[in-house]
N, C-alpha and C. Protein backbone atom coordinates (compact mmCIF):
# COMPACT_ATOMS: atom_id res chain seq x y z
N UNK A 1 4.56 -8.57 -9.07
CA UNK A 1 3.82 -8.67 -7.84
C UNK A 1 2.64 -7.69 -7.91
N UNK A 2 1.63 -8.26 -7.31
CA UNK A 2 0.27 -7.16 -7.35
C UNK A 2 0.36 -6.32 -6.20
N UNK A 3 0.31 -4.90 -6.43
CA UNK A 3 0.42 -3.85 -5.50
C UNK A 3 -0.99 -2.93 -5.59
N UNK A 4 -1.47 -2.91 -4.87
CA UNK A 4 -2.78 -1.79 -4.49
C UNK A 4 -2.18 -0.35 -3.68
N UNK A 5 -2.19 0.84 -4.51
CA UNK A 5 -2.42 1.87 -3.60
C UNK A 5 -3.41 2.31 -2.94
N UNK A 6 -3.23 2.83 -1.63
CA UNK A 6 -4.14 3.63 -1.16
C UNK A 6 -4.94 4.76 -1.85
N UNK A 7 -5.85 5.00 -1.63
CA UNK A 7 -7.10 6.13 -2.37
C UNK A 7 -5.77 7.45 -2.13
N UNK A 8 -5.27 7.85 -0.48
CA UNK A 8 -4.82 8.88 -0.52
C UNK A 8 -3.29 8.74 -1.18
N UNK A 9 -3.14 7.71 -1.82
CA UNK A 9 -1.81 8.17 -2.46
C UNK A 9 -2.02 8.56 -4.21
N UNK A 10 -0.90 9.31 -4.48
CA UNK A 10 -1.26 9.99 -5.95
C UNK A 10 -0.89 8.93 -6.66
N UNK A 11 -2.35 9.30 -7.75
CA UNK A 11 -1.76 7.88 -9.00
C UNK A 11 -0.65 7.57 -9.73
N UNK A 12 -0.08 8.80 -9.80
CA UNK A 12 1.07 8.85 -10.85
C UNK A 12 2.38 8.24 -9.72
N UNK A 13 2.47 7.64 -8.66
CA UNK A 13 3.07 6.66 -8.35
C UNK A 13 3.21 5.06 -9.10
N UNK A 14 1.92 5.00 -9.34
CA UNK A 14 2.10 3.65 -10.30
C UNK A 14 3.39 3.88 -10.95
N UNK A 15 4.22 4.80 -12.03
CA UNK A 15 5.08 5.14 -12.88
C UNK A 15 6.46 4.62 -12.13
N UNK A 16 6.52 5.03 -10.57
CA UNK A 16 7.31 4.52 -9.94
C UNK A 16 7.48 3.72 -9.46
N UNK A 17 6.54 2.86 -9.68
CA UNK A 17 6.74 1.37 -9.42
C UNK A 17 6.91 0.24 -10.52
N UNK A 18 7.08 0.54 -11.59
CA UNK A 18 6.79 -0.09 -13.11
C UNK A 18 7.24 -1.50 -13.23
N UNK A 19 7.86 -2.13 -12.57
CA UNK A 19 8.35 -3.34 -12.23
C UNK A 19 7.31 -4.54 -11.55
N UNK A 20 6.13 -3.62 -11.04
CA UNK A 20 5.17 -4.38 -10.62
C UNK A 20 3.79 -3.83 -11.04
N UNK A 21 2.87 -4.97 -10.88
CA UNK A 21 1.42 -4.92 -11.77
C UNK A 21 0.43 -4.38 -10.48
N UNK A 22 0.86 -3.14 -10.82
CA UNK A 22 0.40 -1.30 -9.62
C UNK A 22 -0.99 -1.39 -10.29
N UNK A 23 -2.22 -1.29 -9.05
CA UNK A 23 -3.29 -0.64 -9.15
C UNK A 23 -3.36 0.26 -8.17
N UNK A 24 -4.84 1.18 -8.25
CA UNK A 24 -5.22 2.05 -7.21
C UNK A 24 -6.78 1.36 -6.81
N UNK A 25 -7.12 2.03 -5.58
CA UNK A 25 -8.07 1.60 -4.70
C UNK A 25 -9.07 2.57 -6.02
N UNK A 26 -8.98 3.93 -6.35
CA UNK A 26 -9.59 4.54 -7.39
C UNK A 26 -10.20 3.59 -8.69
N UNK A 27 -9.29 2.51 -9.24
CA UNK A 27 -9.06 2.30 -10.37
C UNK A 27 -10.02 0.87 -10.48
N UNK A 28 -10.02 0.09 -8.78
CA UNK A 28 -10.67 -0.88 -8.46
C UNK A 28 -12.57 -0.44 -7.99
N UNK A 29 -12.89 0.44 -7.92
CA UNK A 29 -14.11 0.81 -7.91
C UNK A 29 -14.19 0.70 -6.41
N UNK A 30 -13.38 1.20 -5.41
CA UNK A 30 -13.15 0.68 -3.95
C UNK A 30 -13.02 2.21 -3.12
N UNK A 31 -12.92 2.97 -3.87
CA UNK A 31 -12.55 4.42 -2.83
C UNK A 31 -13.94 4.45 -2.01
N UNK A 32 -13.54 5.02 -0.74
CA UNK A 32 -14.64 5.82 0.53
C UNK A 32 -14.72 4.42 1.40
N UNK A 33 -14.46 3.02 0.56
CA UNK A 33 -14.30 2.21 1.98
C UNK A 33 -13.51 2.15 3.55
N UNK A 34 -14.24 1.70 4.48
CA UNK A 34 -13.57 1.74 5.18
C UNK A 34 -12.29 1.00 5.32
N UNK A 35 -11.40 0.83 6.30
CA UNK A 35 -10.08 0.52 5.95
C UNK A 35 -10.17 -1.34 6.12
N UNK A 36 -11.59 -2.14 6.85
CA UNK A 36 -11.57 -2.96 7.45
C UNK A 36 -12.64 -3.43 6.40
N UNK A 37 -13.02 -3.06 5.61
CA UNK A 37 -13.95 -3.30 4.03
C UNK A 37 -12.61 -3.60 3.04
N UNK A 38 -12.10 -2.91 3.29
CA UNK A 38 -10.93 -2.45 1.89
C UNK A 38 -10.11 -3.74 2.15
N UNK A 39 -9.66 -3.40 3.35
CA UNK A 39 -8.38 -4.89 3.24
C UNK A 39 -8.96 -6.38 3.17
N UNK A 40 -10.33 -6.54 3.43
CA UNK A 40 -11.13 -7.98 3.09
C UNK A 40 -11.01 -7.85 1.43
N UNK A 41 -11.42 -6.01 0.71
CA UNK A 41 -10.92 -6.41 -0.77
C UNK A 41 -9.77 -6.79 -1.26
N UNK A 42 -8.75 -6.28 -0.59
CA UNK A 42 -7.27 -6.52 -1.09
C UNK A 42 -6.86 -7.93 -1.00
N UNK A 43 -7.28 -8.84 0.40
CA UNK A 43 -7.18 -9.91 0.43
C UNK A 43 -7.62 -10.68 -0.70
N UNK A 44 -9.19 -10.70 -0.65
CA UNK A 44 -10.40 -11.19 -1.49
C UNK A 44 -9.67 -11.06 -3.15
N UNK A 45 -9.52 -10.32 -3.55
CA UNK A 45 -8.36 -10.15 -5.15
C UNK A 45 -7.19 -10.20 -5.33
N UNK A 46 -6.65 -11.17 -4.03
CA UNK A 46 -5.12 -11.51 -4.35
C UNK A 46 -3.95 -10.44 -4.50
N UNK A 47 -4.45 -9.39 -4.20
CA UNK A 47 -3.05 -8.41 -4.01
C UNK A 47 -2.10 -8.85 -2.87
N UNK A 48 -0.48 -8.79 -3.40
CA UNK A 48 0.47 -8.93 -2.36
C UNK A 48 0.75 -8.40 -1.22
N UNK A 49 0.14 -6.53 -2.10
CA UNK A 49 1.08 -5.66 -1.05
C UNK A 49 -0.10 -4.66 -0.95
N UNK A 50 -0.65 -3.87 -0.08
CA UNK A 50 -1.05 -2.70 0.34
C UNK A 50 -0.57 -1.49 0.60
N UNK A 51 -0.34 -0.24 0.01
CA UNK A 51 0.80 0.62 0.10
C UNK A 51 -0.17 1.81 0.43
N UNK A 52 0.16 2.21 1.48
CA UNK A 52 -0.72 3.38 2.23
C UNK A 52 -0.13 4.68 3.20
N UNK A 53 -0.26 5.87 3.23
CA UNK A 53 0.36 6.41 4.06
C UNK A 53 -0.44 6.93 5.56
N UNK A 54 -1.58 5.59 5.54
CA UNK A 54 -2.34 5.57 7.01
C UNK A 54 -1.73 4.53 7.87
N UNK A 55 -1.01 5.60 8.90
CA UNK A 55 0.53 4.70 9.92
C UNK A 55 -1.00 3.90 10.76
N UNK A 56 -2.00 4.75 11.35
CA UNK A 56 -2.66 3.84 11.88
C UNK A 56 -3.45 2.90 11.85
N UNK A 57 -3.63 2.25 10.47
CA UNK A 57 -4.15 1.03 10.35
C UNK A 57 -3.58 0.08 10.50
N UNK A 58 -2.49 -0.38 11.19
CA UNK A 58 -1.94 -1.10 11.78
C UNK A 58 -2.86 -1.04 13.00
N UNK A 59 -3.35 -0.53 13.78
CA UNK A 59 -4.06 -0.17 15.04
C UNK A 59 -5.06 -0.39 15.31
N UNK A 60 -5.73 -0.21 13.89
CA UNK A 60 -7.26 -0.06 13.77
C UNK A 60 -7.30 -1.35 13.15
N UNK A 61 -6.80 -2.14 12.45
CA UNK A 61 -6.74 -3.41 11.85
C UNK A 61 -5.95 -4.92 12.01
N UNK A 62 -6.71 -5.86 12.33
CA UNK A 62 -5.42 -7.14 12.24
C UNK A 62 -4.88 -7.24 11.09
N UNK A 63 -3.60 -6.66 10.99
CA UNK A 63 -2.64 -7.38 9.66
C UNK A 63 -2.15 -8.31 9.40
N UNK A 64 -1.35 -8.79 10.97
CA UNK A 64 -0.84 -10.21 10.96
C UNK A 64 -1.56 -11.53 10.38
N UNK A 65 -3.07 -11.21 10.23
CA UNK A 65 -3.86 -12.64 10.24
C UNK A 65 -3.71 -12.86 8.36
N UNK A 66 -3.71 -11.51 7.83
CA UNK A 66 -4.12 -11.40 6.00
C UNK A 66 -2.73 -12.24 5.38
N UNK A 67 -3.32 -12.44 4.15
CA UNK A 67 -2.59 -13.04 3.16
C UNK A 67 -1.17 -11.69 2.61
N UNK A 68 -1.02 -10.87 2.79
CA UNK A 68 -0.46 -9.98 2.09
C UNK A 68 0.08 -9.15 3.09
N UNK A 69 0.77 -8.02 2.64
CA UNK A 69 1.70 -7.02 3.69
C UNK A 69 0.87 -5.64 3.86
N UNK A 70 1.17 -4.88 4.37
CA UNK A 70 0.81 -3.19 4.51
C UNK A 70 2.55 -3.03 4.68
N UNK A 71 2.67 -1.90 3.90
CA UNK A 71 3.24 -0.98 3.99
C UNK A 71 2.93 0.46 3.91
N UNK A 72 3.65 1.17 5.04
CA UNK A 72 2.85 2.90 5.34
C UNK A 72 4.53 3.57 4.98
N UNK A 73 3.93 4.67 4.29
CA UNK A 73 4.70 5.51 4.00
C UNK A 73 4.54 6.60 5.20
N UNK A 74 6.11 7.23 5.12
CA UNK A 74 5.84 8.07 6.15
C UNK A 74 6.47 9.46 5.40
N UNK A 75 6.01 10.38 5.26
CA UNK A 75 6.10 11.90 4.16
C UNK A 75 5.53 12.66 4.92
N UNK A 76 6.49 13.88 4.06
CA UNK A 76 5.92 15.32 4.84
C UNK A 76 4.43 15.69 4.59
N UNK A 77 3.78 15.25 3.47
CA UNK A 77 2.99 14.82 2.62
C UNK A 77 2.10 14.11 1.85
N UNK A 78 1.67 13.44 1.19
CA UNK A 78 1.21 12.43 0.20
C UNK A 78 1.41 12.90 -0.75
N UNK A 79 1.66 14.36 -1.32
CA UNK A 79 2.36 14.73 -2.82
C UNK A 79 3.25 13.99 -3.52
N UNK A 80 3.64 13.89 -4.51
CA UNK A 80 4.63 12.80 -4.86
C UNK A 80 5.91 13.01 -4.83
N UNK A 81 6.33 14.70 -4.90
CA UNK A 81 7.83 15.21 -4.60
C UNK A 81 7.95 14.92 -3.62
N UNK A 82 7.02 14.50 -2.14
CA UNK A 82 7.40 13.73 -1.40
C UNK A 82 7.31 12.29 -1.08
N UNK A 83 7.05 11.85 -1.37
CA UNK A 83 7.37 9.99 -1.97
C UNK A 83 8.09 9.80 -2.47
N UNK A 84 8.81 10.34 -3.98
CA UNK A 84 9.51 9.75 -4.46
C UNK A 84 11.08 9.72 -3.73
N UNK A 85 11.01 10.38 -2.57
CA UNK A 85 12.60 9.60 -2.39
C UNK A 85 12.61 8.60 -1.71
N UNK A 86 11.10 8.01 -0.90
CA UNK A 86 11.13 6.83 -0.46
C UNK A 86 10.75 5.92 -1.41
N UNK A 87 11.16 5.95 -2.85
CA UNK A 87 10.81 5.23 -3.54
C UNK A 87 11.98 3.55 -3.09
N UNK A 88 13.17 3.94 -3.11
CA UNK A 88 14.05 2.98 -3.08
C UNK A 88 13.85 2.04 -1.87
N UNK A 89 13.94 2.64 -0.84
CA UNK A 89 13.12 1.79 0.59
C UNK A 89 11.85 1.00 0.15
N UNK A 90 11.20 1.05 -0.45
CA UNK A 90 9.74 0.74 -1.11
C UNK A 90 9.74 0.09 -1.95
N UNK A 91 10.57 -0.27 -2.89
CA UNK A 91 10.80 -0.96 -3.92
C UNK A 91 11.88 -2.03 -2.87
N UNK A 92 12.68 -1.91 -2.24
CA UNK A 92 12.97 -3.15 -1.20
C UNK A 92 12.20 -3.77 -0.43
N UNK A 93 11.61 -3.04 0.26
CA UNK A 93 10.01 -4.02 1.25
C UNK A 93 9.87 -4.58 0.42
N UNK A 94 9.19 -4.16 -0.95
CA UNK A 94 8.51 -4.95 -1.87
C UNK A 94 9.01 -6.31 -1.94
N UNK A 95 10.52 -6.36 -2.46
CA UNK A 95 11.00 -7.48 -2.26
C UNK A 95 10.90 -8.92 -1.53
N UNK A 96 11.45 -8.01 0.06
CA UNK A 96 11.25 -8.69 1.33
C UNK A 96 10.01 -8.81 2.14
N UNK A 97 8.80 -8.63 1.50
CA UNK A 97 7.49 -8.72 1.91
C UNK A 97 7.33 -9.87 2.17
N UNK A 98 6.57 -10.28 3.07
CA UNK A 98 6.22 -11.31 4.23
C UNK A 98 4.54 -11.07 4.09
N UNK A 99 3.40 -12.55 3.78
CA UNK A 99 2.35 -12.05 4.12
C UNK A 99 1.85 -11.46 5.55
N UNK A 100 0.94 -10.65 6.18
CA UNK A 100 0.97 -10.59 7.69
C UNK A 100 1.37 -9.24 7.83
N UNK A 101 2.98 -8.94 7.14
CA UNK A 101 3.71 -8.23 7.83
C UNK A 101 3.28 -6.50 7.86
N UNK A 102 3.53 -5.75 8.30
CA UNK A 102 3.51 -4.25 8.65
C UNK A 102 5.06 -3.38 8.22
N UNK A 103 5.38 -2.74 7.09
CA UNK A 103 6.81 -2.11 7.19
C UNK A 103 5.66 -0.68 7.08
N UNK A 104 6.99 0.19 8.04
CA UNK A 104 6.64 1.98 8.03
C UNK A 104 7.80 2.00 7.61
N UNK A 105 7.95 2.98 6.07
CA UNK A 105 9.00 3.63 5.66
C UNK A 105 8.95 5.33 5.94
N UNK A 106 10.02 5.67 6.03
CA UNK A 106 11.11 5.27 7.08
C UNK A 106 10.69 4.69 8.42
């Protein structure tokens, strides 16, 4: 499944996702967009999933209407010693992803 991280999440998450074909917003020539630029890209290149730890773009954005999911991480942090224990929750959304849909882990 095609997964896009967010600019503010650390790259070396890709590693923890290895099961799926992980890019970054960095890696796509896409960082400093706004969040309502960015997700017309994510749509526009066929990514499944959007993985971000901005809870409020759900707010600021229609998700329900896109081809693909958002999922927001929720951490003490964006460091990765704090992500990786929501790795397992995250690797299930992934699963059960719905285009449209919105999951906040936890």
């Amino acid at each position: 499944m095609r997964v896009l991280l967010d600019e503010c999440l650390p790259a070396g998450l890709r590693r923890e996702l290895s099961a799926h074909d992980v890019t970054t917003v960095q890696r796509m020539g896409w960082a400093g967009k706004s969040n309502g630029a960015l997700l017309s890209l994510v749509e526009q290149a066929g990514f499944a999933v959007f993985v971000t730890v901005d809870r409020g773009i759900v707010f600021q954005q229609r998700v329900r209407d896109r081809s693909f999911a958002v999922i927001a991480l929720r951490a003490p942090s964006n460091d990765i010693a704090d992500l990786r224990p929501l790795m397992p929750a995250l690797l299930a959304a992934l699963l059960l992803r719905q285009p449209g849909q919105f999951v906040q882990i936890p």
